[in-house]
C-alpha atoms as a PDB file:
ATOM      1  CA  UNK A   1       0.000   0.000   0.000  1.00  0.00           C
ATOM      2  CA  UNK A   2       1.662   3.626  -0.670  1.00  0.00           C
ATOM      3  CA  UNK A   3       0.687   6.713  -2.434  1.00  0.00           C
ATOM      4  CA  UNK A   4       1.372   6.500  -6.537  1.00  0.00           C
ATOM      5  CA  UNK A   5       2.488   9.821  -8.645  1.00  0.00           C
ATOM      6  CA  UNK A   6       2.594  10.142 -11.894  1.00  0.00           C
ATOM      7  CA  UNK A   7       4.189  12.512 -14.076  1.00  0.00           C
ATOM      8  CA  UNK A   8       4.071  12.978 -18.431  1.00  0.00           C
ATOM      9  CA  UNK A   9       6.622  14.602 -20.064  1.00  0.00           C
ATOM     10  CA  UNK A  10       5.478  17.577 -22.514  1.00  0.00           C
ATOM     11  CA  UNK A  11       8.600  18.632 -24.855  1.00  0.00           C
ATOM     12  CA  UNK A  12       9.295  22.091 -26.392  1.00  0.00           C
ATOM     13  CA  UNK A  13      12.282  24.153 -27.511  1.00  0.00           C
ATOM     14  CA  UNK A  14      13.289  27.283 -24.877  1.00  0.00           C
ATOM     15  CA  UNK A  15      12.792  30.362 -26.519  1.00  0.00           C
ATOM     16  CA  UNK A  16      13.098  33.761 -25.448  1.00  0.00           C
ATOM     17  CA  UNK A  17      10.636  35.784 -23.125  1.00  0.00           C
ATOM     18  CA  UNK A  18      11.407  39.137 -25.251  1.00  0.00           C
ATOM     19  CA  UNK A  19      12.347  38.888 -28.590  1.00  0.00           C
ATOM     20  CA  UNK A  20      12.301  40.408 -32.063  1.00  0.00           C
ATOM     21  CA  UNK A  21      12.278  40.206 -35.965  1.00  0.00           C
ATOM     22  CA  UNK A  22      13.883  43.248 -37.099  1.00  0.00           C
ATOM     23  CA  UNK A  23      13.275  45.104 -40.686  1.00  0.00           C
ATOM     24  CA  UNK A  24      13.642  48.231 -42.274  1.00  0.00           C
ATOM     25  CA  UNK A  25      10.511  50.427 -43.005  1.00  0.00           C
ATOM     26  CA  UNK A  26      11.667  51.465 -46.259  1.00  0.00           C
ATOM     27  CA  UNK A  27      13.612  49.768 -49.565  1.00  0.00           C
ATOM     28  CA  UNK A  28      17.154  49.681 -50.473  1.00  0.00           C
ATOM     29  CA  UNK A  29      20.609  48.094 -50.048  1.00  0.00           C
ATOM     30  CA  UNK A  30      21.813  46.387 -47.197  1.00  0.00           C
ATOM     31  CA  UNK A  31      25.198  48.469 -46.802  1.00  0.00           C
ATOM     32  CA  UNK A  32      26.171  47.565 -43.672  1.00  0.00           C
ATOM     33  CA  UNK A  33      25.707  44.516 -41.157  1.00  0.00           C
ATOM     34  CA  UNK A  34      28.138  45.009 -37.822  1.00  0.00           C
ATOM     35  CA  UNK A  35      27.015  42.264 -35.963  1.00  0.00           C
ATOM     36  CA  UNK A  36      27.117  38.473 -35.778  1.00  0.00           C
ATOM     37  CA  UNK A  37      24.797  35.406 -34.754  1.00  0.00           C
ATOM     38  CA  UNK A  38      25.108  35.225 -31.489  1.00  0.00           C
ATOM     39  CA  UNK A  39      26.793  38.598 -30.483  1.00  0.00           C
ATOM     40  CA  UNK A  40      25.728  40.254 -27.668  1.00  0.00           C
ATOM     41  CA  UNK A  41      24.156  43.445 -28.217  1.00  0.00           C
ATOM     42  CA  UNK A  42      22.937  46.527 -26.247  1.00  0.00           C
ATOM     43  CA  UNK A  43      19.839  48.849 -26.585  1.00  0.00           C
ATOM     44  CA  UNK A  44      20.196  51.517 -29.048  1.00  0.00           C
ATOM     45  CA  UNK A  45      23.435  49.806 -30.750  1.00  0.00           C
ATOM     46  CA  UNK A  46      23.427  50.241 -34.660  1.00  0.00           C
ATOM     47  CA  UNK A  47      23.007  46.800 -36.292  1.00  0.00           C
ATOM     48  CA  UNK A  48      22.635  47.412 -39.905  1.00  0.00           C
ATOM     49  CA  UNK A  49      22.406  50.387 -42.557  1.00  0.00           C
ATOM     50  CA  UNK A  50      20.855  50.737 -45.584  1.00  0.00           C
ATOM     51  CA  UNK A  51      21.882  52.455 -48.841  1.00  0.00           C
ATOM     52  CA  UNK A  52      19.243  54.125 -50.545  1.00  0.00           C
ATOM     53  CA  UNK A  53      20.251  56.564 -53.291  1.00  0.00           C
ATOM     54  CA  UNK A  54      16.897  58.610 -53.062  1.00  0.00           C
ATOM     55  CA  UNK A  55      16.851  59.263 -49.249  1.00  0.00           C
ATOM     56  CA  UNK A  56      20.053  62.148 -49.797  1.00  0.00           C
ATOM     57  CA  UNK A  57      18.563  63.921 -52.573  1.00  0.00           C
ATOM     58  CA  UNK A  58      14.847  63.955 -51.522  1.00  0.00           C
ATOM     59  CA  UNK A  59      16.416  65.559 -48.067  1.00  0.00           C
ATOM     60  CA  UNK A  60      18.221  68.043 -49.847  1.00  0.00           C
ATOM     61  CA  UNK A  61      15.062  69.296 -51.751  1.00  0.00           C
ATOM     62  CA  UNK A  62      12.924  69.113 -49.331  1.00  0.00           C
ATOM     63  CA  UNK A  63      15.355  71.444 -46.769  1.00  0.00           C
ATOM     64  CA  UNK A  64      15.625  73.468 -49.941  1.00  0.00           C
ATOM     65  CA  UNK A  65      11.413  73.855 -50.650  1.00  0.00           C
ATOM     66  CA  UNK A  66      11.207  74.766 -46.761  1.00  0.00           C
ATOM     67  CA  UNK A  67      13.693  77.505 -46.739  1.00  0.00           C
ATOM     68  CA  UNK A  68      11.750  78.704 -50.033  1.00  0.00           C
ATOM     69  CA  UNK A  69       8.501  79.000 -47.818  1.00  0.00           C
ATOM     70  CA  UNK A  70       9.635  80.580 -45.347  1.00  0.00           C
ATOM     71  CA  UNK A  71      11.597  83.179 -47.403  1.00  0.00           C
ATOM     72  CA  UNK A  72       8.226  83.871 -49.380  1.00  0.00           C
ATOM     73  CA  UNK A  73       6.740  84.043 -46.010  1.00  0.00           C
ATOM     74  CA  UNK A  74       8.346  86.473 -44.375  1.00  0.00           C
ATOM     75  CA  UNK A  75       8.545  88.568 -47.154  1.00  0.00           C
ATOM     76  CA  UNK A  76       4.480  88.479 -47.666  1.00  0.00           C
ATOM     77  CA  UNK A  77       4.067  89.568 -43.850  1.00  0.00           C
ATOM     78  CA  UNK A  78       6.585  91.853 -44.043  1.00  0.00           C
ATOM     79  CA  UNK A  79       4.057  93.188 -47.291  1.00  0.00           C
ATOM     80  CA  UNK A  80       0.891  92.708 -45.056  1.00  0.00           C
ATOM     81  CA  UNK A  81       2.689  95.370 -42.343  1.00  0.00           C
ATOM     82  CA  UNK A  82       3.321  97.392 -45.227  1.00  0.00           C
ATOM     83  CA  UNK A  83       0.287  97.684 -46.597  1.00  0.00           C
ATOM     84  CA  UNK A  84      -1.612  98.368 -43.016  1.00  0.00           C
ATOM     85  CA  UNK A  85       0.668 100.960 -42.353  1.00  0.00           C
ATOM     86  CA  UNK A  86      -0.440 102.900 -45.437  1.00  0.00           C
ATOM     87  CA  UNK A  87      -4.541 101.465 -45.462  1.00  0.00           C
ATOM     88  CA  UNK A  88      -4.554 103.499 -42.463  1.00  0.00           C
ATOM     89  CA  UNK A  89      -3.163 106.625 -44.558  1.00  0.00           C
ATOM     90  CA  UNK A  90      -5.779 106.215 -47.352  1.00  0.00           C
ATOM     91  CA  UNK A  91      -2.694 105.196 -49.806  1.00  0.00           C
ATOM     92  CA  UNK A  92      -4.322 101.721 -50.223  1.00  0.00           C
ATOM     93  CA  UNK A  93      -8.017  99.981 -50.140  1.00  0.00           C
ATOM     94  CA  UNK A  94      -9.007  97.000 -47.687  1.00  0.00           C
ATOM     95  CA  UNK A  95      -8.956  94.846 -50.407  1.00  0.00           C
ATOM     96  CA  UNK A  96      -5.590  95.048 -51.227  1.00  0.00           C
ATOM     97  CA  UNK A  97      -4.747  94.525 -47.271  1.00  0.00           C
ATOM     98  CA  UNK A  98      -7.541  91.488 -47.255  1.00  0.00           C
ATOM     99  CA  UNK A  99      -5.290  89.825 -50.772  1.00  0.00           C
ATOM    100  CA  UNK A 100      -1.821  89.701 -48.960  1.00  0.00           C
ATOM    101  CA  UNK A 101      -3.519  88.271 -45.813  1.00  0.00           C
ATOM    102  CA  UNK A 102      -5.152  85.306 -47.692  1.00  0.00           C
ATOM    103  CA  UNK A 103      -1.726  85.236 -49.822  1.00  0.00           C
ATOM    104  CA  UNK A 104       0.094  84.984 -46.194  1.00  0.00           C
ATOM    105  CA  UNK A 105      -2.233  82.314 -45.054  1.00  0.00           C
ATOM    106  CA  UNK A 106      -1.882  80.494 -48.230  1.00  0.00           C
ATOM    107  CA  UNK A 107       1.816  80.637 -47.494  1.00  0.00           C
ATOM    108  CA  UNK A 108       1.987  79.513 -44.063  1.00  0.00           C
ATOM    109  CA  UNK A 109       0.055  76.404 -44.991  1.00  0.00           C
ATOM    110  CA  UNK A 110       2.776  75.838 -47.199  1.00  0.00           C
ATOM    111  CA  UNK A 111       5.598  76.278 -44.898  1.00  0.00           C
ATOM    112  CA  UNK A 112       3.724  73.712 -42.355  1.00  0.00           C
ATOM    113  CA  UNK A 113       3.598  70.823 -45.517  1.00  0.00           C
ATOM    114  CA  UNK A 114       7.414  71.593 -46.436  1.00  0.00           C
ATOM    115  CA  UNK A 115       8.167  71.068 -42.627  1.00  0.00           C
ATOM    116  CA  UNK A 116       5.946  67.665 -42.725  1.00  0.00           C
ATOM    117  CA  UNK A 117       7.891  66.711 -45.934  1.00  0.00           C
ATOM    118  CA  UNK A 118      11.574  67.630 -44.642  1.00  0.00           C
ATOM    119  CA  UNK A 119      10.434  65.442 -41.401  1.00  0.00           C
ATOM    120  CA  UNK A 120       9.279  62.328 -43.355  1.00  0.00           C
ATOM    121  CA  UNK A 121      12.448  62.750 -45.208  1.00  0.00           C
ATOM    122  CA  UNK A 122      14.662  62.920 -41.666  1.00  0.00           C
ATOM    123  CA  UNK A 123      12.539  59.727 -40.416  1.00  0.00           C
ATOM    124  CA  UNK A 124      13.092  57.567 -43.527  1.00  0.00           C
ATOM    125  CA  UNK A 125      16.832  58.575 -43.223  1.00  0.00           C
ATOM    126  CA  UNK A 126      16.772  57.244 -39.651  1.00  0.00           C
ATOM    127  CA  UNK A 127      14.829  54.344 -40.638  1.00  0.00           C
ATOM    128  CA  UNK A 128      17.643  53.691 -42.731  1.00  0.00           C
ATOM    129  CA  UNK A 129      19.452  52.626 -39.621  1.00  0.00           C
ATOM    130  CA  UNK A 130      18.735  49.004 -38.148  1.00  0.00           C
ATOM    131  CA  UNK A 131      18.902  50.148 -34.006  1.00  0.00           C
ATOM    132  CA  UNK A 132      18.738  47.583 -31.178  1.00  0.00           C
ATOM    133  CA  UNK A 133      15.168  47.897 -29.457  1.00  0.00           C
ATOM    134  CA  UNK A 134      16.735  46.322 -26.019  1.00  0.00           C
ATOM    135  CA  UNK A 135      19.438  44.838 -24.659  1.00  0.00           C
ATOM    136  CA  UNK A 136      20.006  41.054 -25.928  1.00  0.00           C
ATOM    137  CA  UNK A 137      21.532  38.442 -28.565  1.00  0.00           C
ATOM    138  CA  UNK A 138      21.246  38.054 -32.169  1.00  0.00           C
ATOM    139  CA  UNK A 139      19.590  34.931 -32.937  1.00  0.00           C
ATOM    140  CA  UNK A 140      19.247  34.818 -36.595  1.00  0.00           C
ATOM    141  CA  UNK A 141      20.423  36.684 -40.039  1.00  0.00           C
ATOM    142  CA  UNK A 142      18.416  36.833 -42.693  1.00  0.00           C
ATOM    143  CA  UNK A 143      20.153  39.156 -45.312  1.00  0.00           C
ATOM    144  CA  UNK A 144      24.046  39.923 -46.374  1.00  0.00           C
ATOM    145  CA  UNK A 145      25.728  43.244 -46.922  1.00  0.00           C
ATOM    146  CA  UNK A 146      25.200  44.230 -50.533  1.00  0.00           C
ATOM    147  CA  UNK A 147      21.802  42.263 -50.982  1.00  0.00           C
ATOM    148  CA  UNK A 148      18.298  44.347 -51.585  1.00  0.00           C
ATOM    149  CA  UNK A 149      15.796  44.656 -48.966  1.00  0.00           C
ATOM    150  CA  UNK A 150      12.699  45.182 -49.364  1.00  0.00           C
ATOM    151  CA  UNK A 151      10.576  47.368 -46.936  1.00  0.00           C
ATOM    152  CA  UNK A 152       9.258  45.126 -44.372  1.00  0.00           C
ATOM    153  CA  UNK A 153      11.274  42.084 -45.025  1.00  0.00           C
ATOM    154  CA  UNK A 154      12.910  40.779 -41.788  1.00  0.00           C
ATOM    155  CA  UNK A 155      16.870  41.673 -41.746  1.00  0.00           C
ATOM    156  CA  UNK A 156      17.580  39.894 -38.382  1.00  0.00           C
ATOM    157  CA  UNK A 157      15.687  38.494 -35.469  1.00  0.00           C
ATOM    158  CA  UNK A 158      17.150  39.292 -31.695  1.00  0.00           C
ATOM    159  CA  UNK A 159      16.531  37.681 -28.191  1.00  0.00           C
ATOM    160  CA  UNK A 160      16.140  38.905 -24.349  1.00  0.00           C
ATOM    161  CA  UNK A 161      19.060  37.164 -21.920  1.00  0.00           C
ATOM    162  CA  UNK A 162      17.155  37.528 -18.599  1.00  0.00           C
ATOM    163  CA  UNK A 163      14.274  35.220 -19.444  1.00  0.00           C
ATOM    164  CA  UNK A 164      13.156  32.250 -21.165  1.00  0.00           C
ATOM    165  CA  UNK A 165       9.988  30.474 -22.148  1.00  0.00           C
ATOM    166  CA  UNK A 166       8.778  26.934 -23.397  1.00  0.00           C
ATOM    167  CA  UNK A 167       5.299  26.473 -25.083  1.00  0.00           C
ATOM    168  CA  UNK A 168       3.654  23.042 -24.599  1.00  0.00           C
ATOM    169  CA  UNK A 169       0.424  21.815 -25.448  1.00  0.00           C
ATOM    170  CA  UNK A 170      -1.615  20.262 -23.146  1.00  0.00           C
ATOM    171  CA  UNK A 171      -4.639  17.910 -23.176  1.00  0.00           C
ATOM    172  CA  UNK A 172      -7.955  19.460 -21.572  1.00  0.00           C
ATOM    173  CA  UNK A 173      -8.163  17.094 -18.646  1.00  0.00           C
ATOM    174  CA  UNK A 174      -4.417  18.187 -17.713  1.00  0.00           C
ATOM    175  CA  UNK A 175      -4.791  21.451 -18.453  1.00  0.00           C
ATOM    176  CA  UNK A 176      -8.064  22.200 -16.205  1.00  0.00           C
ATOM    177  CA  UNK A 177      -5.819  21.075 -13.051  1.00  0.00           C
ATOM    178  CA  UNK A 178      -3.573  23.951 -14.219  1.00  0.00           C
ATOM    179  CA  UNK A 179      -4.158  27.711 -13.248  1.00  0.00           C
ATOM    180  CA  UNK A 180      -1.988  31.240 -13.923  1.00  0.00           C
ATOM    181  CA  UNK A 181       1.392  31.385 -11.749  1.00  0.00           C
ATOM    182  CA  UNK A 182       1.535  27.516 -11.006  1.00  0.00           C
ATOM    183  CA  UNK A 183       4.493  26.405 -10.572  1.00  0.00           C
ATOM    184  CA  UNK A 184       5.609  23.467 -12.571  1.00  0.00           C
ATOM    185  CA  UNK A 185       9.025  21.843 -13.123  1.00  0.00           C
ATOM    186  CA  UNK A 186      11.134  21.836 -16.412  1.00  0.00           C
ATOM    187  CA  UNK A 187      13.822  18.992 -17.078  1.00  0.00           C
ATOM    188  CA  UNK A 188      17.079  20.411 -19.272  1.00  0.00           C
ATOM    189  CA  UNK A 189      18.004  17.269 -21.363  1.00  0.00           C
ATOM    190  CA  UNK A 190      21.166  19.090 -22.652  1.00  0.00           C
ATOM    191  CA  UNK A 191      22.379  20.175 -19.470  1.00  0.00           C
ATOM    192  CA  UNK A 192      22.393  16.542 -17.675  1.00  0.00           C
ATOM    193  CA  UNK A 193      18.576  16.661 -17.057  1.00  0.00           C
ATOM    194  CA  UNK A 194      18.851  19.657 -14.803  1.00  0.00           C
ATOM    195  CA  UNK A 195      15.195  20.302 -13.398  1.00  0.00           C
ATOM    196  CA  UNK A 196      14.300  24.161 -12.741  1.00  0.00           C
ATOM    197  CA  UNK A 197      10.756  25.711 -11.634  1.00  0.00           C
ATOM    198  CA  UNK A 198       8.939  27.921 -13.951  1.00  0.00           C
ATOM    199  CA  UNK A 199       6.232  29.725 -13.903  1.00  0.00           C
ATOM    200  CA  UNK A 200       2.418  29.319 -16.237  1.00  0.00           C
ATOM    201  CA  UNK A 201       2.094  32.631 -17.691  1.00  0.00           C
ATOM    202  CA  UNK A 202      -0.304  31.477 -20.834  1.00  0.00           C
ATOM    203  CA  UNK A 203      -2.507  29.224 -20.455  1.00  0.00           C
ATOM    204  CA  UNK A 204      -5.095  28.827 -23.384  1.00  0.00           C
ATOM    205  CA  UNK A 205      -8.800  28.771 -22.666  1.00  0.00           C
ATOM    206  CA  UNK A 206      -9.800  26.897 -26.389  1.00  0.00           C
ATOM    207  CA  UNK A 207      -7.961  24.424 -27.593  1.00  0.00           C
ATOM    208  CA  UNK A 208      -6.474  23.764 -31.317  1.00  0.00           C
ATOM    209  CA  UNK A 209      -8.579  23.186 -33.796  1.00  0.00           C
ATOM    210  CA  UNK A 210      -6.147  20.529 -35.766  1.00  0.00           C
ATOM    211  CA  UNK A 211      -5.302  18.432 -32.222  1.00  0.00           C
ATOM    212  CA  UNK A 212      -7.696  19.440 -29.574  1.00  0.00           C
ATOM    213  CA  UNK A 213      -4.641  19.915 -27.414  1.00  0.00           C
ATOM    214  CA  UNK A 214      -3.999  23.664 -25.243  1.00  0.00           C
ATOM    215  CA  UNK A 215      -1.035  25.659 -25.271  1.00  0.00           C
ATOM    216  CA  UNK A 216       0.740  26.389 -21.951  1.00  0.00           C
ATOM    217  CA  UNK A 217       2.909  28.645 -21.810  1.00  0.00           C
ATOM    218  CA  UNK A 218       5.845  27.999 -18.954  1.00  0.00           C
ATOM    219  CA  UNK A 219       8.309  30.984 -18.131  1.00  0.00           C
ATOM    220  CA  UNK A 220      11.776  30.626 -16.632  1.00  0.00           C
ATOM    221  CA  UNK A 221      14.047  33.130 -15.270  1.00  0.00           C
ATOM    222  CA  UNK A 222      17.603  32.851 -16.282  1.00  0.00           C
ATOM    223  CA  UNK A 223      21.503  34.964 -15.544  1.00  0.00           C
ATOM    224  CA  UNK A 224      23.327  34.353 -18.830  1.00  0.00           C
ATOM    225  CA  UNK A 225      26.475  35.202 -16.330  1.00  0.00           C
ATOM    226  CA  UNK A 226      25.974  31.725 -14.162  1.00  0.00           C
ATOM    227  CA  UNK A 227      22.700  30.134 -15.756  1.00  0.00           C
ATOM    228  CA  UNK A 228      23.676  27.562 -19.041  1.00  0.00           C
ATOM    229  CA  UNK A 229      19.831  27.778 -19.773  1.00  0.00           C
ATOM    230  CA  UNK A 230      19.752  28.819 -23.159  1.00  0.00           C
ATOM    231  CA  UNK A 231      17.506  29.754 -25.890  1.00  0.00           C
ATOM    232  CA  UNK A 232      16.733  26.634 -28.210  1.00  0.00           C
ATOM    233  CA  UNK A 233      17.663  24.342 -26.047  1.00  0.00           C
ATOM    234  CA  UNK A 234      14.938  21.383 -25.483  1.00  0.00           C
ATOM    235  CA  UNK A 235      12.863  21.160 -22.562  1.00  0.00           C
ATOM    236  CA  UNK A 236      10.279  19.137 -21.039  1.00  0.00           C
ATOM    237  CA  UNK A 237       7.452  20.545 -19.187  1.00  0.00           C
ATOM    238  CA  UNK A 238       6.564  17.720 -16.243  1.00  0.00           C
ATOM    239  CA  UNK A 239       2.586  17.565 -15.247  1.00  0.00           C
ATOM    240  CA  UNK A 240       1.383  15.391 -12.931  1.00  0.00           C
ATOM    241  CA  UNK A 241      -1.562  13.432 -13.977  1.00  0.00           C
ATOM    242  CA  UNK A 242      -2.043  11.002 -11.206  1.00  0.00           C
ATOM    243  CA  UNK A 243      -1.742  11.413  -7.183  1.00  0.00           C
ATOM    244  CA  UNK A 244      -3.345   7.851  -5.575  1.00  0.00           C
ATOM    245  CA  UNK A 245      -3.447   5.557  -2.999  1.00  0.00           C
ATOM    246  CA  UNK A 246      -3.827   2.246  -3.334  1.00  0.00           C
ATOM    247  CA  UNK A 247      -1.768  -1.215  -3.627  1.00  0.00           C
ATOM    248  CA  UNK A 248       1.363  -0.572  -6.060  1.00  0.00           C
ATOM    249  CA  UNK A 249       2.702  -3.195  -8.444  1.00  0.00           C
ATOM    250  CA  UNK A 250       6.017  -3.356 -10.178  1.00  0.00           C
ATOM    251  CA  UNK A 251       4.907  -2.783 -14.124  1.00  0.00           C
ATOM    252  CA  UNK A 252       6.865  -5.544 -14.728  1.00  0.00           C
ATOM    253  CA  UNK A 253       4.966  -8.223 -13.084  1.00  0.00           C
ATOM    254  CA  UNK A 254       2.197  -7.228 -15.175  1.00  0.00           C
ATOM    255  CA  UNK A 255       1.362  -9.680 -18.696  1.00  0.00           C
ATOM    256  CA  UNK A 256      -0.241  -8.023 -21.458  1.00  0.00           C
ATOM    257  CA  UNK A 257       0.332  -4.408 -20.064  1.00  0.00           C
ATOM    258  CA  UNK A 258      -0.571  -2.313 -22.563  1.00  0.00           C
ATOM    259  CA  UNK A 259      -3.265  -5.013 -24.094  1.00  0.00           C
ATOM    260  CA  UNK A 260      -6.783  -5.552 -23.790  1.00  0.00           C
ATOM    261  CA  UNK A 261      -6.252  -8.123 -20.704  1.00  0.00           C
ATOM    262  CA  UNK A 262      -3.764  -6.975 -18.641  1.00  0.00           C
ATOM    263  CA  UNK A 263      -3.474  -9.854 -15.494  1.00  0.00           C
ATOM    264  CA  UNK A 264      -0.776  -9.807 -12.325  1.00  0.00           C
ATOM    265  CA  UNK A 265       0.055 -13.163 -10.775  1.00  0.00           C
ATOM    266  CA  UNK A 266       1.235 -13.445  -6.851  1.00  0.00           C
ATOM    267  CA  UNK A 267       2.999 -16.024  -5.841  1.00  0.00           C
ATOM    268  CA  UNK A 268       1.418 -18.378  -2.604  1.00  0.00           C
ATOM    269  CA  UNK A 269       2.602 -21.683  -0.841  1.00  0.00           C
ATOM    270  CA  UNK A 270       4.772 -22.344  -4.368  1.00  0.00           C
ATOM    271  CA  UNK A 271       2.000 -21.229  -6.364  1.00  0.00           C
ATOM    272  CA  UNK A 272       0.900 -18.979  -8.887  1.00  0.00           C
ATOM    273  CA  UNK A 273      -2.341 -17.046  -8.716  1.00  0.00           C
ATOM    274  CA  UNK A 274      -3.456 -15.016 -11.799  1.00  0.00           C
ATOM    275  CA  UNK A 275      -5.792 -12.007 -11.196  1.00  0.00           C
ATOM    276  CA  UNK A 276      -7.599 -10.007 -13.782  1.00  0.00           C
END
């Protein structure tokens, strides 16, 4: 007689808690690519450049079409002062003063959409360069120096260091013993089958349509500095399935365990006894 605990095995790859694929906004040549897979990187740290012959040019005309406003600008308020100055004389008619008003309004509108232009301009030149969002490591490259990117098209991908996370899927009887900041344990194959606690922070409330089965989400936290946990390592999430009491039996004395007649046989004055 004892108390009987079970425990399945769910397998998934680590992966980690903050991560990123990383693209330009806007077409052109990959000029430059500073980093490597698997370099460490900080926030704000340039990671690639691209060369796009139009970005130079359009900035230059569009500083060029804003100074242009603003020079028409002030000189058509510097008019409108003018011509108050001598409406109140008689020299000149309201209508004349009303013209270079609506003239100045019509050129202040244009100064504010050559300042909207020259700042697109600025932003697409700064979208030009590939910037770290946070502090992590690069986990993938997707495009060489020299090769043409299109806007949108993923450059690089990037991972946190301080936390990992394995997703498992779960069957609904397994996963309705489960709840939000349970604790459950994680096996390491690759690093001798070290066991860690982590933490549910997913947990799926319909399953898959193709299997039926939930995904659980199961976060670790990790120091790159003394931790070997690592991002795509494999892991297995363990759930227990069974907690009972009752009288225990070695699996091996058991014929036909996994048949449609399983029987145990005990052994009495020399004999043997078969139960069903």
């Amino acid at each position: 007689q004892g108390r009987l605990q079970h425990q399945l095995a769910f397998h998934g790859v680590l992966e980690p808690v903050t991560r990123a694929r990383l693209a330009f906004q806007s077409p052109g040549v990959l000029a430059t690519r500073p980093v490597q897979m698997g370099q460490i990187v900080r926030q704000g740290e340039m990671l690639a450049s691209l060369d796009n012959p139009e970005l130079g040019p359009a900035q230059r005309a569009a500083s060029a079409l804003l100074q242009e406003s603003l020079t028409r600008r002030d000189q058509a308020a510097r008019d409108l002062a003018r011509l108050k100055s001598l409406e109140s004389t008689g020299a000149v008619g309201e209508e004349r003063v009303e013209q270079k008003l609506a003239e100045l309004e019509s050129l202040q509108a244009a100064v504010a959409r050559a300042e909207a232009d020259l700042t697109g301009t600025r932003q697409r030149l700064e979208d030009a360069l590939l910037l770290a969002p946070f502090d992590g490591v690069i986990s993938s490259l997707e495009i060489e120096p020299g090769e043409f990117v299109s806007a949108g098209q993923q450059v690089m991908a990037m991972g946190g260091l301080d936390k990992v996370e394995v997703r498992v899927r779960l069957p609904a009887s397994l996963v309705s013993e489960l709840e939000m900041g349970a604790s459950l344990t994680v096996r390491v194959p690759q690093i001798n089958h070290a066991e860690t606690i982590g933490i549910v922070t997913e947990l799926a409330a319909i399953g898959e349509i193709g299997t039926g089965l939930f995904p659980v989400v199961v976060e670790l936290e990790t120091d790159p500095e003394t931790s070997m946990l690592r991002a795509g390592m494999q892991a297995a999430v363990l759930v227990n399935y069974a907690d009972v009491e009752g009288l225990i039996v070695p699996l091996s004395a058991i014929v036909d365990p996994v048949g449609g007649a399983p029987k145990i046989f005990t052994a009495s004055g020399g004999k043997a006894r078969q139960h069903s």
